[in-house]
C-alpha atoms as a PDB file:
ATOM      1  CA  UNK A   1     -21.323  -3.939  20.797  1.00  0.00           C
ATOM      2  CA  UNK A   2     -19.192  -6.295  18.952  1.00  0.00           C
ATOM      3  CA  UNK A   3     -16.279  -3.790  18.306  1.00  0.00           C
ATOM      4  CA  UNK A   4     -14.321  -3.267  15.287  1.00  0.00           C
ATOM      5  CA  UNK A   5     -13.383  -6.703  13.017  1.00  0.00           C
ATOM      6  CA  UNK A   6     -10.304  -7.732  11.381  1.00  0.00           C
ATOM      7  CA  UNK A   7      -9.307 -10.481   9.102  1.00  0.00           C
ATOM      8  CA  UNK A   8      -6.631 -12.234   7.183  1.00  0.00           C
ATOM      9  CA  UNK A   9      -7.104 -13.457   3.606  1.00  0.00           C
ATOM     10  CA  UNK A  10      -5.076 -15.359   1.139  1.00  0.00           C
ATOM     11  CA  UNK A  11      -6.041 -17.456  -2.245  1.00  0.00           C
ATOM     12  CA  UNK A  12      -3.898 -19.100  -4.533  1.00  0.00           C
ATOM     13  CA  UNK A  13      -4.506 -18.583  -8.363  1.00  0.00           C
ATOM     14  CA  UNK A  14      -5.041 -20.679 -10.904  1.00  0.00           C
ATOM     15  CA  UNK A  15      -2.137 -18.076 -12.478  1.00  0.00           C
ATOM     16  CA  UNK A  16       0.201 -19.199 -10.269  1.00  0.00           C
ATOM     17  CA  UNK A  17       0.226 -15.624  -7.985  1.00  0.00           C
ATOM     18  CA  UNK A  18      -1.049 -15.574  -4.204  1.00  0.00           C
ATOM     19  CA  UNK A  19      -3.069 -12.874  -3.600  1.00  0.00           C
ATOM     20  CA  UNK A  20      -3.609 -11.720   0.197  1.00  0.00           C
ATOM     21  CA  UNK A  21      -4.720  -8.898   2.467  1.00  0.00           C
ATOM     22  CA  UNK A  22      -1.743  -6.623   4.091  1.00  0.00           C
ATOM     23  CA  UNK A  23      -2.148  -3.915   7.079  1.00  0.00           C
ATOM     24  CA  UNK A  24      -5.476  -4.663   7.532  1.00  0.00           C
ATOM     25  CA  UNK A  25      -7.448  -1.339   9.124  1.00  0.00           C
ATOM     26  CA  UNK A  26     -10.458  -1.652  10.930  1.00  0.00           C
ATOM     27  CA  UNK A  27     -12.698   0.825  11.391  1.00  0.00           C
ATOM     28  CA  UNK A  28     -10.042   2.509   9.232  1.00  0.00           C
ATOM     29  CA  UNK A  29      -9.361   5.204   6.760  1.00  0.00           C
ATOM     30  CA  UNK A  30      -7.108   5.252   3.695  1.00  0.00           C
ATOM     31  CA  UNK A  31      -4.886   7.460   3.681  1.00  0.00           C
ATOM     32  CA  UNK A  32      -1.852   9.093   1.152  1.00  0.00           C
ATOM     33  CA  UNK A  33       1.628   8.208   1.397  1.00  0.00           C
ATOM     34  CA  UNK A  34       3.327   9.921  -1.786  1.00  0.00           C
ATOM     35  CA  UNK A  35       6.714  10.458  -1.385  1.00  0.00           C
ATOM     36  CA  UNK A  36       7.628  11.919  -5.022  1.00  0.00           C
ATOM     37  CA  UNK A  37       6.421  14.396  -7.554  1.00  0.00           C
ATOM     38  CA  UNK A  38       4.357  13.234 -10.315  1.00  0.00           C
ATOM     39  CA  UNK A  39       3.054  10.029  -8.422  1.00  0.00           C
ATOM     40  CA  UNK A  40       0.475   8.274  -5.691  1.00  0.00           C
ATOM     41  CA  UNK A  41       0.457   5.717  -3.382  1.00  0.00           C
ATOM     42  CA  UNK A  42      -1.997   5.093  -0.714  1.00  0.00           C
ATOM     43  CA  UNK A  43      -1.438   3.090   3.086  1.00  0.00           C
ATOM     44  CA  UNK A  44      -4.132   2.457   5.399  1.00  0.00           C
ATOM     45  CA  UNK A  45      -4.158   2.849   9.409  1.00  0.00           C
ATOM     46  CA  UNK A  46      -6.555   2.827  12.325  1.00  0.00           C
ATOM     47  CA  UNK A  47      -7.083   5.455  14.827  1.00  0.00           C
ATOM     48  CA  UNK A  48      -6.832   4.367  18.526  1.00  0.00           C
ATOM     49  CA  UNK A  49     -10.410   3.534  18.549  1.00  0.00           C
ATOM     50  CA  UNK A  50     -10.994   2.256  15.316  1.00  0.00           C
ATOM     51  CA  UNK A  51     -14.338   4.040  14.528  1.00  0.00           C
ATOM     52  CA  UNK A  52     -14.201   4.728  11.136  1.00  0.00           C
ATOM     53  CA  UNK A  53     -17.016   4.270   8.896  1.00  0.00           C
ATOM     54  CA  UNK A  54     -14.903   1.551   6.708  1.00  0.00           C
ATOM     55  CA  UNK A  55     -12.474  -0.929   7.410  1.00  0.00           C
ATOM     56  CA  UNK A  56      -9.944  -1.099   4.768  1.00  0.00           C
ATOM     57  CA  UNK A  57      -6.726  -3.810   4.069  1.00  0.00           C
ATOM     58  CA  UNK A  58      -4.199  -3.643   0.782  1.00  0.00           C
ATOM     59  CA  UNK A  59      -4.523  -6.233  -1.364  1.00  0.00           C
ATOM     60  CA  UNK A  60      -1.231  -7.279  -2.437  1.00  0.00           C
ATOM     61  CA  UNK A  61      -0.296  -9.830  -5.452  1.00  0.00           C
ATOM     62  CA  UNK A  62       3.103 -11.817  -5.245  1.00  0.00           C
ATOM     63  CA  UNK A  63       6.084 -10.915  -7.786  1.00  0.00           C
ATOM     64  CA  UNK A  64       9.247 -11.759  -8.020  1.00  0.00           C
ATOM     65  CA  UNK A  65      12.378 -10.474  -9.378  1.00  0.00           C
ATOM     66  CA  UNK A  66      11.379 -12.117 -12.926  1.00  0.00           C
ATOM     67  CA  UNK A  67       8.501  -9.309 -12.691  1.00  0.00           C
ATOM     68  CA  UNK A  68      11.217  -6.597 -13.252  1.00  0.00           C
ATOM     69  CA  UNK A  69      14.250  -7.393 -14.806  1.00  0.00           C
ATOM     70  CA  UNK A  70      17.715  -5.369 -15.101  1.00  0.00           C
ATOM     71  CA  UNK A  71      19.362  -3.447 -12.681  1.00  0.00           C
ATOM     72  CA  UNK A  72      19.908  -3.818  -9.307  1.00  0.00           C
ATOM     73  CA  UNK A  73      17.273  -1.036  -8.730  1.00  0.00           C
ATOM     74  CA  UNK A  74      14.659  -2.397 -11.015  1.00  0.00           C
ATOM     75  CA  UNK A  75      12.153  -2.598  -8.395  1.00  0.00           C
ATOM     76  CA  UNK A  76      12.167   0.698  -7.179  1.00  0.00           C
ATOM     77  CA  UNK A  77      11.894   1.569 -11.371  1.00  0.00           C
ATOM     78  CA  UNK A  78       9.053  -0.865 -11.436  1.00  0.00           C
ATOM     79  CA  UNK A  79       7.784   0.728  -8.268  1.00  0.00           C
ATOM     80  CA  UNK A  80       7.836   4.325  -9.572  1.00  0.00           C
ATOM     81  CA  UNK A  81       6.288   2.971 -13.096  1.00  0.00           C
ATOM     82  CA  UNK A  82       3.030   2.069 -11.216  1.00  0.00           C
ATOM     83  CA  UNK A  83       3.002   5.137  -8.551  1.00  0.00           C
ATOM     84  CA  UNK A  84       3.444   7.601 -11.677  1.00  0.00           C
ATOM     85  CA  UNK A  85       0.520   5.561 -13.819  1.00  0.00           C
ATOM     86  CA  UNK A  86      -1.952   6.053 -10.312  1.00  0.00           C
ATOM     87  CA  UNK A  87      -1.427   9.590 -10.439  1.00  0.00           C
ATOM     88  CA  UNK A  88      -2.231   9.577 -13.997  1.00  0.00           C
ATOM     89  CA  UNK A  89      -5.028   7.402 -13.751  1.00  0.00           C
ATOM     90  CA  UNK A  90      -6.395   9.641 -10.521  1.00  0.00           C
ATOM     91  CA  UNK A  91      -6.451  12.854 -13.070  1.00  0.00           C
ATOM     92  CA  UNK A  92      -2.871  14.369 -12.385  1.00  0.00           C
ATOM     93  CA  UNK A  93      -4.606  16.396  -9.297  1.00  0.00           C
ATOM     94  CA  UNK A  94      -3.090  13.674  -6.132  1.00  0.00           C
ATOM     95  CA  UNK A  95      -6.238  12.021  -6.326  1.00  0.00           C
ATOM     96  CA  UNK A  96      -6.156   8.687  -6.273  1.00  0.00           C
ATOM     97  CA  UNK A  97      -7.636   6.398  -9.238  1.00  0.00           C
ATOM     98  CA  UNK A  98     -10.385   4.151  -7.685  1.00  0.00           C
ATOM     99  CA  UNK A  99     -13.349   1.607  -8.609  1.00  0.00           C
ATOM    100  CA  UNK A 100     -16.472  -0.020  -7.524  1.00  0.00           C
ATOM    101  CA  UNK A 101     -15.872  -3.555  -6.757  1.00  0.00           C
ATOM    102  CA  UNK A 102     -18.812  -4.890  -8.647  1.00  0.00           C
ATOM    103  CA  UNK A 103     -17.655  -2.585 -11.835  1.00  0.00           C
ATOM    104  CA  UNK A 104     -14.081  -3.742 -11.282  1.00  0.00           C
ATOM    105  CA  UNK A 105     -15.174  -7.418 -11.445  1.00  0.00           C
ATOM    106  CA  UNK A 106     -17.155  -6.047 -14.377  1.00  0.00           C
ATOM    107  CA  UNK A 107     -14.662  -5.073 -16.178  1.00  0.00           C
ATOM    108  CA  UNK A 108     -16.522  -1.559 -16.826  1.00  0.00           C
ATOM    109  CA  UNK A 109     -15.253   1.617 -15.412  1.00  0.00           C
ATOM    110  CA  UNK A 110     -16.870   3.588 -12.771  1.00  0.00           C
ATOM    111  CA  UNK A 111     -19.433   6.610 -12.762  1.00  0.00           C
ATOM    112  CA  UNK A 112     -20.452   7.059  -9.517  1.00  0.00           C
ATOM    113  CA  UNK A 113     -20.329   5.994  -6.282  1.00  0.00           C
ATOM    114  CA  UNK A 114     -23.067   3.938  -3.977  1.00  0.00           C
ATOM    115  CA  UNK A 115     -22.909   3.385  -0.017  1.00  0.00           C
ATOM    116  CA  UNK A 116     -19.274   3.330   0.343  1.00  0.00           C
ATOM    117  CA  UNK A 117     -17.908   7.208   0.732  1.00  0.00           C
ATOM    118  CA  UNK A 118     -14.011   6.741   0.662  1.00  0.00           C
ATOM    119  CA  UNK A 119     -12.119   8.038   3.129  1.00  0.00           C
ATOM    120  CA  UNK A 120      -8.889   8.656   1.018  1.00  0.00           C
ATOM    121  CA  UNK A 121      -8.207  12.220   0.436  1.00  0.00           C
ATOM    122  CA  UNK A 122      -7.935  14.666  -1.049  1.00  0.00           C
ATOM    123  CA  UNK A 123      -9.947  12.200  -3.122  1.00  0.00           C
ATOM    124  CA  UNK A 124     -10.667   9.578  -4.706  1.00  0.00           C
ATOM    125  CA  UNK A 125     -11.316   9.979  -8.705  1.00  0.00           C
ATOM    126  CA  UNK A 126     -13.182   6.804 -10.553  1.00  0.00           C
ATOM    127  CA  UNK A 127     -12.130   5.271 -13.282  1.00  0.00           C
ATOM    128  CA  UNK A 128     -11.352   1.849 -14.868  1.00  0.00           C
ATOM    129  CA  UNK A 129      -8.288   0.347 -12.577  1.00  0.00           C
ATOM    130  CA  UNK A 130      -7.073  -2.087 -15.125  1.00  0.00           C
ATOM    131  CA  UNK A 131      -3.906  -0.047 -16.628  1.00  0.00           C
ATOM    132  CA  UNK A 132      -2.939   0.376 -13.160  1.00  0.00           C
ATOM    133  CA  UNK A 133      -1.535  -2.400 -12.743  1.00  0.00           C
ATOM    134  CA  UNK A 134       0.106  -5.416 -14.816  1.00  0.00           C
ATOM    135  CA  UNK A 135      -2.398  -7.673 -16.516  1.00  0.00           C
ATOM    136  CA  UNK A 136      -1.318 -10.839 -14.135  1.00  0.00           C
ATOM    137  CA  UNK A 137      -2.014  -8.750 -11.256  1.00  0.00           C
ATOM    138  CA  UNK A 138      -5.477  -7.728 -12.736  1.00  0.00           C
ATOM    139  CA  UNK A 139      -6.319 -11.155 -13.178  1.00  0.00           C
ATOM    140  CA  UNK A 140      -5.194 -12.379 -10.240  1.00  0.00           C
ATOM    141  CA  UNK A 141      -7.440  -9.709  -7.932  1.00  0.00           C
ATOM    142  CA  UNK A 142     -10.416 -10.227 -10.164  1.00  0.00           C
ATOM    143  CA  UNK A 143     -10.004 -14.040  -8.936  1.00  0.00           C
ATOM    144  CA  UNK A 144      -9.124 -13.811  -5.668  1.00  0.00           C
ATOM    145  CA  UNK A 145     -11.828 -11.547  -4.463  1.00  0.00           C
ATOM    146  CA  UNK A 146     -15.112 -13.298  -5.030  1.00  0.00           C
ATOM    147  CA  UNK A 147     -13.050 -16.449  -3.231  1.00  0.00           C
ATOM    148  CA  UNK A 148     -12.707 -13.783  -0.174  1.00  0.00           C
ATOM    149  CA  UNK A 149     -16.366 -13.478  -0.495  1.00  0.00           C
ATOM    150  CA  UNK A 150     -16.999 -16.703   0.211  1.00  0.00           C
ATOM    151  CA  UNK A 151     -14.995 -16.484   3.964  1.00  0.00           C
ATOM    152  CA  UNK A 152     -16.202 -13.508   4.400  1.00  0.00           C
ATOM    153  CA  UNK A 153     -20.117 -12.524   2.600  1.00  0.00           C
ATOM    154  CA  UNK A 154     -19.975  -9.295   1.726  1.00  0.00           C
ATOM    155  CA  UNK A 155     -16.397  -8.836   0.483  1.00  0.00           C
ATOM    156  CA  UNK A 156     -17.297  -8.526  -3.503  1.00  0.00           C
ATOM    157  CA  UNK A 157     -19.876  -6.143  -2.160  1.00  0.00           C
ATOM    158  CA  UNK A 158     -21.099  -4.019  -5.355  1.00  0.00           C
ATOM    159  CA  UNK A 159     -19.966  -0.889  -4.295  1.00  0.00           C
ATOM    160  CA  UNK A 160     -17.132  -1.366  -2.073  1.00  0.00           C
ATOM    161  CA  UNK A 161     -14.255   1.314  -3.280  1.00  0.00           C
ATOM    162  CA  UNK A 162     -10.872  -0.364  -4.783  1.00  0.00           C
ATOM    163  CA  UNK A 163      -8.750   2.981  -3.824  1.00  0.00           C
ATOM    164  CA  UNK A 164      -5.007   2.718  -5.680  1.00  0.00           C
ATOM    165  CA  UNK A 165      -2.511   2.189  -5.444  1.00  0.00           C
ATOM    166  CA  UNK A 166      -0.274   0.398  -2.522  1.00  0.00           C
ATOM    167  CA  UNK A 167       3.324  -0.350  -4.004  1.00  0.00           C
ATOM    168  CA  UNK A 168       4.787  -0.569  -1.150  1.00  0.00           C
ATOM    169  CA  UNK A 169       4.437  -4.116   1.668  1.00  0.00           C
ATOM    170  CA  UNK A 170       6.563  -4.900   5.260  1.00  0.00           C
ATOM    171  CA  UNK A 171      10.375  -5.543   3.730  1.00  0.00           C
ATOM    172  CA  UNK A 172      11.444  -9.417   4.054  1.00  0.00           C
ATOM    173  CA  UNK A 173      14.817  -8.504   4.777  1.00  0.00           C
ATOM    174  CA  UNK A 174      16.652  -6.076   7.087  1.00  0.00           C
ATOM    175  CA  UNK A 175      19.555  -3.699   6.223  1.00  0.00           C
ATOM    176  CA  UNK A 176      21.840  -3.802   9.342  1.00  0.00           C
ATOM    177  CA  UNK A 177      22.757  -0.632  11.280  1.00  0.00           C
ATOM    178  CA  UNK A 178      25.198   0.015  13.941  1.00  0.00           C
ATOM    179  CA  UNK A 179      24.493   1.300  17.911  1.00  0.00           C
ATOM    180  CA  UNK A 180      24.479   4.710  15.864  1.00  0.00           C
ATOM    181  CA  UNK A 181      22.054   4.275  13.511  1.00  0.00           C
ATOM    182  CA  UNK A 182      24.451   3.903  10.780  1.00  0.00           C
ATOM    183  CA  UNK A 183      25.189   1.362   7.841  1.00  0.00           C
ATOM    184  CA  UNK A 184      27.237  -1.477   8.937  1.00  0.00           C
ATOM    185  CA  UNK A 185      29.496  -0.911   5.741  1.00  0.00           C
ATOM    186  CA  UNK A 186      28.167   2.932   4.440  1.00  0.00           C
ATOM    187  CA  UNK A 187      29.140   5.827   6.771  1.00  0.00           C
ATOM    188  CA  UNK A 188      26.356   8.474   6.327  1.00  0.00           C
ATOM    189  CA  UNK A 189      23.715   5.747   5.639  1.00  0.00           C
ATOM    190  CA  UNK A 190      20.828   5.354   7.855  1.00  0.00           C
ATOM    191  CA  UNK A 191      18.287   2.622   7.196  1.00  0.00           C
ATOM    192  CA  UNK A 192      14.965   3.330   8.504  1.00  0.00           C
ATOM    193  CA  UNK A 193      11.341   2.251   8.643  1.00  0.00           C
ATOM    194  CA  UNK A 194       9.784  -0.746   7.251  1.00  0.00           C
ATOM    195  CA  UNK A 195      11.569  -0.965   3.530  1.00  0.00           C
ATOM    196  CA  UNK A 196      14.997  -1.123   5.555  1.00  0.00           C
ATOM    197  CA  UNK A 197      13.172  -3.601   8.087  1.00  0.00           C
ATOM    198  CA  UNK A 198      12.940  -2.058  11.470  1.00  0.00           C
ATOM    199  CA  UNK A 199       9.205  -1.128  11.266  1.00  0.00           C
ATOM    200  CA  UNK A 200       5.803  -3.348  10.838  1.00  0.00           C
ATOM    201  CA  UNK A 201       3.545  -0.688  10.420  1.00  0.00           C
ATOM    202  CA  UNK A 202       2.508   3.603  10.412  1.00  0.00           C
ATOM    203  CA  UNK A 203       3.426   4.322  13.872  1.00  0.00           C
ATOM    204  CA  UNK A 204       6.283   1.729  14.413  1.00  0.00           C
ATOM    205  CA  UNK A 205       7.826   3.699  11.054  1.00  0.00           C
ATOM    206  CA  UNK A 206       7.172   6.781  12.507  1.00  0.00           C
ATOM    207  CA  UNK A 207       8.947   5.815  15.844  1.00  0.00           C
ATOM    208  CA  UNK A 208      11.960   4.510  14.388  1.00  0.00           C
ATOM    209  CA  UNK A 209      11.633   8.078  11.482  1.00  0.00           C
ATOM    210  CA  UNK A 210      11.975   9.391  15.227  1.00  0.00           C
ATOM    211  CA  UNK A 211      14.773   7.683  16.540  1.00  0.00           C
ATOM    212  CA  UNK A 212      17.020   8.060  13.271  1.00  0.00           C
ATOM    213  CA  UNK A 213      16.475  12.334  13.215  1.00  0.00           C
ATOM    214  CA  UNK A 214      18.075  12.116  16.314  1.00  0.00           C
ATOM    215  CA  UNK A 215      20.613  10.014  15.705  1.00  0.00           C
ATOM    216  CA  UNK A 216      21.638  12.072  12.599  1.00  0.00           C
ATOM    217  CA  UNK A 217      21.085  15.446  14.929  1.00  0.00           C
ATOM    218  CA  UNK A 218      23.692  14.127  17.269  1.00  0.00           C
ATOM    219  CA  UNK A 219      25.925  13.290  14.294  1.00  0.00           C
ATOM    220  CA  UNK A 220      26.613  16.663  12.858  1.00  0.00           C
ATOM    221  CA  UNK A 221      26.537  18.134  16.343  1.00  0.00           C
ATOM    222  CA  UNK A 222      29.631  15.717  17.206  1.00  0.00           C
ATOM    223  CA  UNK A 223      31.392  16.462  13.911  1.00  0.00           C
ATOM    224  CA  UNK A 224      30.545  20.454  14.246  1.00  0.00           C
ATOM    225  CA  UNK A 225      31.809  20.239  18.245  1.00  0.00           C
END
């Protein structure tokens, strides 16, 4: 009767990261989003009635660019360094690597699972999370989420599945494209979707995914005309 709940979480810790809830599903499943061989990520959504069994956000630690040093495309290497340690961690099989919140807290790996059935697939395969992800960013979870507990009871909840990993957030910045789609400066370039900033979400991503195909279609059928 009371429908499906969201929420919005942040804490500051005492390591100097801010750790806070992203795309938050409810009544939602987890779902895949790899993009390259060799390598997971997950992303979360909601159907249109939000009936899932779960609710499920991303849990996202700050970085900056002092995180990953060197080239201009050391993120994306830092990126790809994580995504290709998840599918390591999930068994080399696309599963992805996951853990029971209590045994996360813990600090032990886990076994087996309790209430919680994860809705990722093709799976989810448990293990001990900590190598996926930079010490700071270990710490700063393990500290964060028994402060979410205390807004919300329930949130450290033993056997709650940690499903990873999300490398990828809502871009701060936007890459600028012409009436056509195109680059401002890069014929041939079309930003898209929520790393190039036109997209807040699955379906808003998808929409715009939409709206570029075409745009491209038209583009070779002008030049081939």
């Amino acid at each position: 009767m009371l429908g499906a709940a969201d929420y919005q979480l942040v804490h500051h810790c005492s390591n100097g990261r801010s750790v806070y809830s992203f795309c938050m599903c409810p009544g939602g499943q987890v779902v895949a989003a790899t993009s390259e061989v060799g390598r997971v990520v997950t992303n979360g959504m909601s159907q249109y009635e939000r009936s899932g069994k779960n609710a499920n956000s991303g849990i996202v630690v700050g970085i900056t660019p002092a995180d990953y040093p060197g080239s201009p495309l050391a993120g994306i290497e830092f990126q790809r360094h994580l995504e290709q340690r998840a599918f390591e961690l999930g068994g080399c099989t696309y599963e992805a690597p996951g853990q029971l919140v209590g045994d996360f807290l813990a600090q032990q790996p886990s076994t087996q699972l309790g209430t919680v059935k994860p809705s990722y697939r093709p799976g989810v395969h448990l293990c001990d999370l900590s190598p996926s992800l930079p010490e700071y960013a270990i710490a700063a979870i393990r500290e964060a989420i028994p402060a979410f507990d205390q807004q919300i009871k329930g949130f450290a909840m033993h056997d709650a599945v940690l499903t990873g990993v999300e490398t990828r957030t809502s871009s701060p910045i936007r890459i600028k494209r012409k009436d056509d789609y195109q680059s401002l400066n890069t014929a041939g370039l079309y930003p898209a979707g929520e790393g190039a900033g036109y997209a807040g979400g699955i379906l808003s991503a998808g929409i715009d995914g939409i709206k570029v195909a075409e745009a491209v279609a038209l583009n070779i059928l002008h030049n081939t005309l």
